[in-house]
C-alpha atoms as a PDB file:
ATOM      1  CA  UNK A   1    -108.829  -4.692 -36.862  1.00  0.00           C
ATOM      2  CA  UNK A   2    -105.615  -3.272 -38.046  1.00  0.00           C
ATOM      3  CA  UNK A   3    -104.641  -2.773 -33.910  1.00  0.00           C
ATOM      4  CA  UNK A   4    -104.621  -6.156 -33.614  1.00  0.00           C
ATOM      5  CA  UNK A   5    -101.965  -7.507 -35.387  1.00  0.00           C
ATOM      6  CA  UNK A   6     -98.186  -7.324 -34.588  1.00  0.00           C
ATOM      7  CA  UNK A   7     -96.817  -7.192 -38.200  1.00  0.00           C
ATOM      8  CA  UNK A   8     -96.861  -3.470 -38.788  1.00  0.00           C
ATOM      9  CA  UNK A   9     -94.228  -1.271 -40.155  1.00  0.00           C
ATOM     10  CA  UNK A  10     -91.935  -0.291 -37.322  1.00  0.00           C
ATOM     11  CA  UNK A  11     -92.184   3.504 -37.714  1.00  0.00           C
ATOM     12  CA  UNK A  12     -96.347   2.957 -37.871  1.00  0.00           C
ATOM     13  CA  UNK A  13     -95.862   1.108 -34.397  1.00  0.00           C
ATOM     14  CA  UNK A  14     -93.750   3.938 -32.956  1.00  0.00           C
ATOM     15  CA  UNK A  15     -96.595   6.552 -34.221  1.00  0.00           C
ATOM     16  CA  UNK A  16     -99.160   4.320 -33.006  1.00  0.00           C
ATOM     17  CA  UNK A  17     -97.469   3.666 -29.745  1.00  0.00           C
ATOM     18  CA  UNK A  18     -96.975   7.649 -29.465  1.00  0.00           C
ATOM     19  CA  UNK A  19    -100.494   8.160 -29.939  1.00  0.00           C
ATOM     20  CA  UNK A  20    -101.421   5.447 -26.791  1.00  0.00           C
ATOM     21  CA  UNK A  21     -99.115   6.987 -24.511  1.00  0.00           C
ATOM     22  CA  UNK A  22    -100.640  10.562 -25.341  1.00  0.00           C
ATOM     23  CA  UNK A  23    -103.604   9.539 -24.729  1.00  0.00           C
ATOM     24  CA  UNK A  24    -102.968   7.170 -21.442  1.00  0.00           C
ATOM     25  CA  UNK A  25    -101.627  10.673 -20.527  1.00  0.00           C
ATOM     26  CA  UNK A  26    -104.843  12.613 -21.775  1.00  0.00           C
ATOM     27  CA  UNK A  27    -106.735  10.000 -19.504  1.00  0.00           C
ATOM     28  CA  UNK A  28    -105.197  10.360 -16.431  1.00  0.00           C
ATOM     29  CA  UNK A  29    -105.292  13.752 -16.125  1.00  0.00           C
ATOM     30  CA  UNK A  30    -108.842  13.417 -16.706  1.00  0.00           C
ATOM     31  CA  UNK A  31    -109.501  11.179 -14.288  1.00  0.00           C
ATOM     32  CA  UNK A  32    -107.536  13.039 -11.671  1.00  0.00           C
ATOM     33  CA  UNK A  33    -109.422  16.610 -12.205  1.00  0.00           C
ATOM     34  CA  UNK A  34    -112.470  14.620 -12.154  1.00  0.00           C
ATOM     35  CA  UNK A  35    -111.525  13.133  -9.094  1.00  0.00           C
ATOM     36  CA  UNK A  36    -110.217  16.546  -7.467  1.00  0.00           C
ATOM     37  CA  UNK A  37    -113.264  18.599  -8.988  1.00  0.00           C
ATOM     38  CA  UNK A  38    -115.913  16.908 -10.609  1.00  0.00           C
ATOM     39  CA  UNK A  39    -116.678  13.519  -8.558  1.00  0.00           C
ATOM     40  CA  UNK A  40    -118.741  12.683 -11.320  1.00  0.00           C
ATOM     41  CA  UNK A  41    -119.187   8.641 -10.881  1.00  0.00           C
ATOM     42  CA  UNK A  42    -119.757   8.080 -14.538  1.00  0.00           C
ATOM     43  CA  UNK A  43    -116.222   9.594 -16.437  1.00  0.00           C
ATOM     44  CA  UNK A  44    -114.621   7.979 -13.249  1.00  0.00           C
ATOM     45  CA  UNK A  45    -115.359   4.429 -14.936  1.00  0.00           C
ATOM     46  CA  UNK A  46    -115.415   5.569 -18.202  1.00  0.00           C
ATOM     47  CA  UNK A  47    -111.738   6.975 -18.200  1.00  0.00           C
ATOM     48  CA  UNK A  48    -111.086   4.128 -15.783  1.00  0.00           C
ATOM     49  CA  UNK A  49    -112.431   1.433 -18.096  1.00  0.00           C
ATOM     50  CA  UNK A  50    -110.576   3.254 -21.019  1.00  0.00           C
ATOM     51  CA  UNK A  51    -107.460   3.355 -19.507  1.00  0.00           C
ATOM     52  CA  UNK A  52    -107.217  -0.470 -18.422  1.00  0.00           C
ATOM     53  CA  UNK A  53    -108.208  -1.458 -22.446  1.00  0.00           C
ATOM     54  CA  UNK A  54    -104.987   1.502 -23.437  1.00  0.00           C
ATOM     55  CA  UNK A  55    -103.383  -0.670 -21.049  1.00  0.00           C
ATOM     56  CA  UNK A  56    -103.532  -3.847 -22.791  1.00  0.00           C
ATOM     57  CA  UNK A  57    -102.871  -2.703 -26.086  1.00  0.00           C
ATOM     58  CA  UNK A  58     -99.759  -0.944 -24.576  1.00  0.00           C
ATOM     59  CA  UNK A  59     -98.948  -4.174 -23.417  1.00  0.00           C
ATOM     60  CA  UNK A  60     -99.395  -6.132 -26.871  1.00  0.00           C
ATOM     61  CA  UNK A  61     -97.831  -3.723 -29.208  1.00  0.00           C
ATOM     62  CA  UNK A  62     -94.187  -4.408 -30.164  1.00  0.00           C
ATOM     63  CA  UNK A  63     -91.650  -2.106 -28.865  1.00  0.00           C
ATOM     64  CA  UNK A  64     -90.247  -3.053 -32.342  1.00  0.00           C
ATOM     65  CA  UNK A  65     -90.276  -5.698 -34.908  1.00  0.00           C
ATOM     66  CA  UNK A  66     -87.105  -7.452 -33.692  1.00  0.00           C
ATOM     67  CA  UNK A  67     -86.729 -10.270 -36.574  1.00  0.00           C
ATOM     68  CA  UNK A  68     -86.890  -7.424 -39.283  1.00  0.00           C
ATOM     69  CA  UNK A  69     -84.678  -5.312 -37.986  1.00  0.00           C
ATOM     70  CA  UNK A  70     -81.948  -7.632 -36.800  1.00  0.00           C
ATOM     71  CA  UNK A  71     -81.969  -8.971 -39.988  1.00  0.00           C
ATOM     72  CA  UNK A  72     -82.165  -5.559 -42.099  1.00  0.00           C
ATOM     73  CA  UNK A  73     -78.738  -4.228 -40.666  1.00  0.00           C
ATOM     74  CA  UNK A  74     -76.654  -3.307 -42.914  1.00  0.00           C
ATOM     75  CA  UNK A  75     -72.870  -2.432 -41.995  1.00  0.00           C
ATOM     76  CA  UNK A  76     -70.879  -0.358 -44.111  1.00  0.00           C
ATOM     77  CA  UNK A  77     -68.269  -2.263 -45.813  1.00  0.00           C
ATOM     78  CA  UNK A  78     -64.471  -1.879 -44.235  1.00  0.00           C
ATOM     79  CA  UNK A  79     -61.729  -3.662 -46.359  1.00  0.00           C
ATOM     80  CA  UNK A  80     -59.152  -3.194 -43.936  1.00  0.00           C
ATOM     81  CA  UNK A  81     -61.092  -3.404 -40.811  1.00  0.00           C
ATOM     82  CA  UNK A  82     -62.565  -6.551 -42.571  1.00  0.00           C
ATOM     83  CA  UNK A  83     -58.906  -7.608 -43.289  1.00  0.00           C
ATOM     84  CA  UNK A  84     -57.510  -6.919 -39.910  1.00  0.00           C
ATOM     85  CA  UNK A  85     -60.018  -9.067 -38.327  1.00  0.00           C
ATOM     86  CA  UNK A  86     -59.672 -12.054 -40.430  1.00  0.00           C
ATOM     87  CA  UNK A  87     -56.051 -11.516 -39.420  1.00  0.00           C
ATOM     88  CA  UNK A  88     -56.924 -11.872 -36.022  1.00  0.00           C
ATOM     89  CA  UNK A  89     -59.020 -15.325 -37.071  1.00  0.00           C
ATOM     90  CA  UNK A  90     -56.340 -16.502 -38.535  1.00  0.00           C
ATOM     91  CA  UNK A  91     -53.901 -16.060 -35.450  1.00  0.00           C
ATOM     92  CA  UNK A  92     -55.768 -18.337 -33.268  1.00  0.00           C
ATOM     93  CA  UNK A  93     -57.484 -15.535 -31.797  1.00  0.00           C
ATOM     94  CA  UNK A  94     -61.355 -16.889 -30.442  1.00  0.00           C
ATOM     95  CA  UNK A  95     -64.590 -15.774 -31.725  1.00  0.00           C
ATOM     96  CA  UNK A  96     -65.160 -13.846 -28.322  1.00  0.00           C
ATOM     97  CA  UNK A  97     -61.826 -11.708 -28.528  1.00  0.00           C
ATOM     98  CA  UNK A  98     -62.626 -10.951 -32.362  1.00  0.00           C
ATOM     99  CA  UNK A  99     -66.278  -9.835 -31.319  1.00  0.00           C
ATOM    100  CA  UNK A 100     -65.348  -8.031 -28.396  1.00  0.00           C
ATOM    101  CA  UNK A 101     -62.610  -6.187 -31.325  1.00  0.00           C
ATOM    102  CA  UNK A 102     -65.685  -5.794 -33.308  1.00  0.00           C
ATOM    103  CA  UNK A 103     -68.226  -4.701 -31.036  1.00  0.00           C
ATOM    104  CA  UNK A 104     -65.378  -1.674 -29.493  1.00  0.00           C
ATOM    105  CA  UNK A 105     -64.075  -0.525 -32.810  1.00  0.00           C
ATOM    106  CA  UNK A 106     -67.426  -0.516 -35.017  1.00  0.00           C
ATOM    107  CA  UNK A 107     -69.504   0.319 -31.798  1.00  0.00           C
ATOM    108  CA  UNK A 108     -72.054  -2.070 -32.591  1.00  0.00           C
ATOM    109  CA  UNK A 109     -74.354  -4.750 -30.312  1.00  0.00           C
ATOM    110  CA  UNK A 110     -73.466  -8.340 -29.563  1.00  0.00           C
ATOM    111  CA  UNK A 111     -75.742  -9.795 -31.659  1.00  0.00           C
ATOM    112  CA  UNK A 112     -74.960  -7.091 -34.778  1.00  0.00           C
ATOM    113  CA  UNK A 113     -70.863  -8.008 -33.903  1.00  0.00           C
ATOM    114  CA  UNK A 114     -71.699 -11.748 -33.787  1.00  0.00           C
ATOM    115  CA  UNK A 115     -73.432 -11.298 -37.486  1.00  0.00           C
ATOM    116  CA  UNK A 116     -70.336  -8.759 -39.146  1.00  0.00           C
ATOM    117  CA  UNK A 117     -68.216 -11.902 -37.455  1.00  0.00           C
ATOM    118  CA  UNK A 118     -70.550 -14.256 -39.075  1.00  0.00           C
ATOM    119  CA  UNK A 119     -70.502 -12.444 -42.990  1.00  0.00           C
ATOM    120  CA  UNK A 120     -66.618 -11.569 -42.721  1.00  0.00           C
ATOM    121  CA  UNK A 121     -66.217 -15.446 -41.903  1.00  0.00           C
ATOM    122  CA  UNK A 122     -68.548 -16.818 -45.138  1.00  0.00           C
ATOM    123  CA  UNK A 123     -67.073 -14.316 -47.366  1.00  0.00           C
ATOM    124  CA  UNK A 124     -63.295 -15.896 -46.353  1.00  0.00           C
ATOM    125  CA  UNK A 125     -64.550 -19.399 -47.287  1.00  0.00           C
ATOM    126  CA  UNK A 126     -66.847 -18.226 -50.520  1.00  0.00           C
ATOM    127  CA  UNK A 127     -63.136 -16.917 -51.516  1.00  0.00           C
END
């Protein structure tokens, strides 16, 4: 039952993943030497009928738990990187020029820029 549910760990979803893709790949290249050799009607739609259900659960598994991980980042704290963009807040500059700042100096994603923005922003008005 355990296959069927999205909310796994993300490192157990990458192992599980790993361990469809090997073997999708297994199952294939059984189905091709029976195919070039064998001809034997029988693994033909067994590894055929196994494959299409890898397939689907290939399909349905996460490539990662996005909410999680989004939400677990953790950027180191930077004073004065911290300091020189509330400077640049402060001199009119717009949320898109600070982010684009952000996202080139700290090397980070849009949406992981847009959050840093976000905390440096509620830790100005907590102060």
């Amino acid at each position: 039952m355990g296959i069927f549910f999205n909310k796994i760990d993300s490192k157990k979803a990458n192992k599980y993943q790993t361990r469809l893709y090997s073997c999708f790949t297994i199952l294939i290249i059984v189905n091709v030497i029976n195919s070039w050799f064998l001809d034997w009607l029988w693994l033909y739609i067994t590894t055929s009928s196994v494959l299409v259900i890898l397939v689907i659960f290939l399909l349905k598994t996460p490539k990662r738990d996005l909410d999680e991980e989004w939400k677990q980042l953790e950027i180191e704290k930077d004073e004065a990187f911290e300091n020189r963009v509330n400077l640049m807040v402060m001199n009119g500059r717009s949320d898109v020029q600070v982010i684009k700042y952000i996202r080139k100096e700290k090397n980070l994603g849009l949406l992981h820029a847009k959050q840093y923005l976000d905390r440096i922003k509620e830790s100005k008005r907590d102060l």
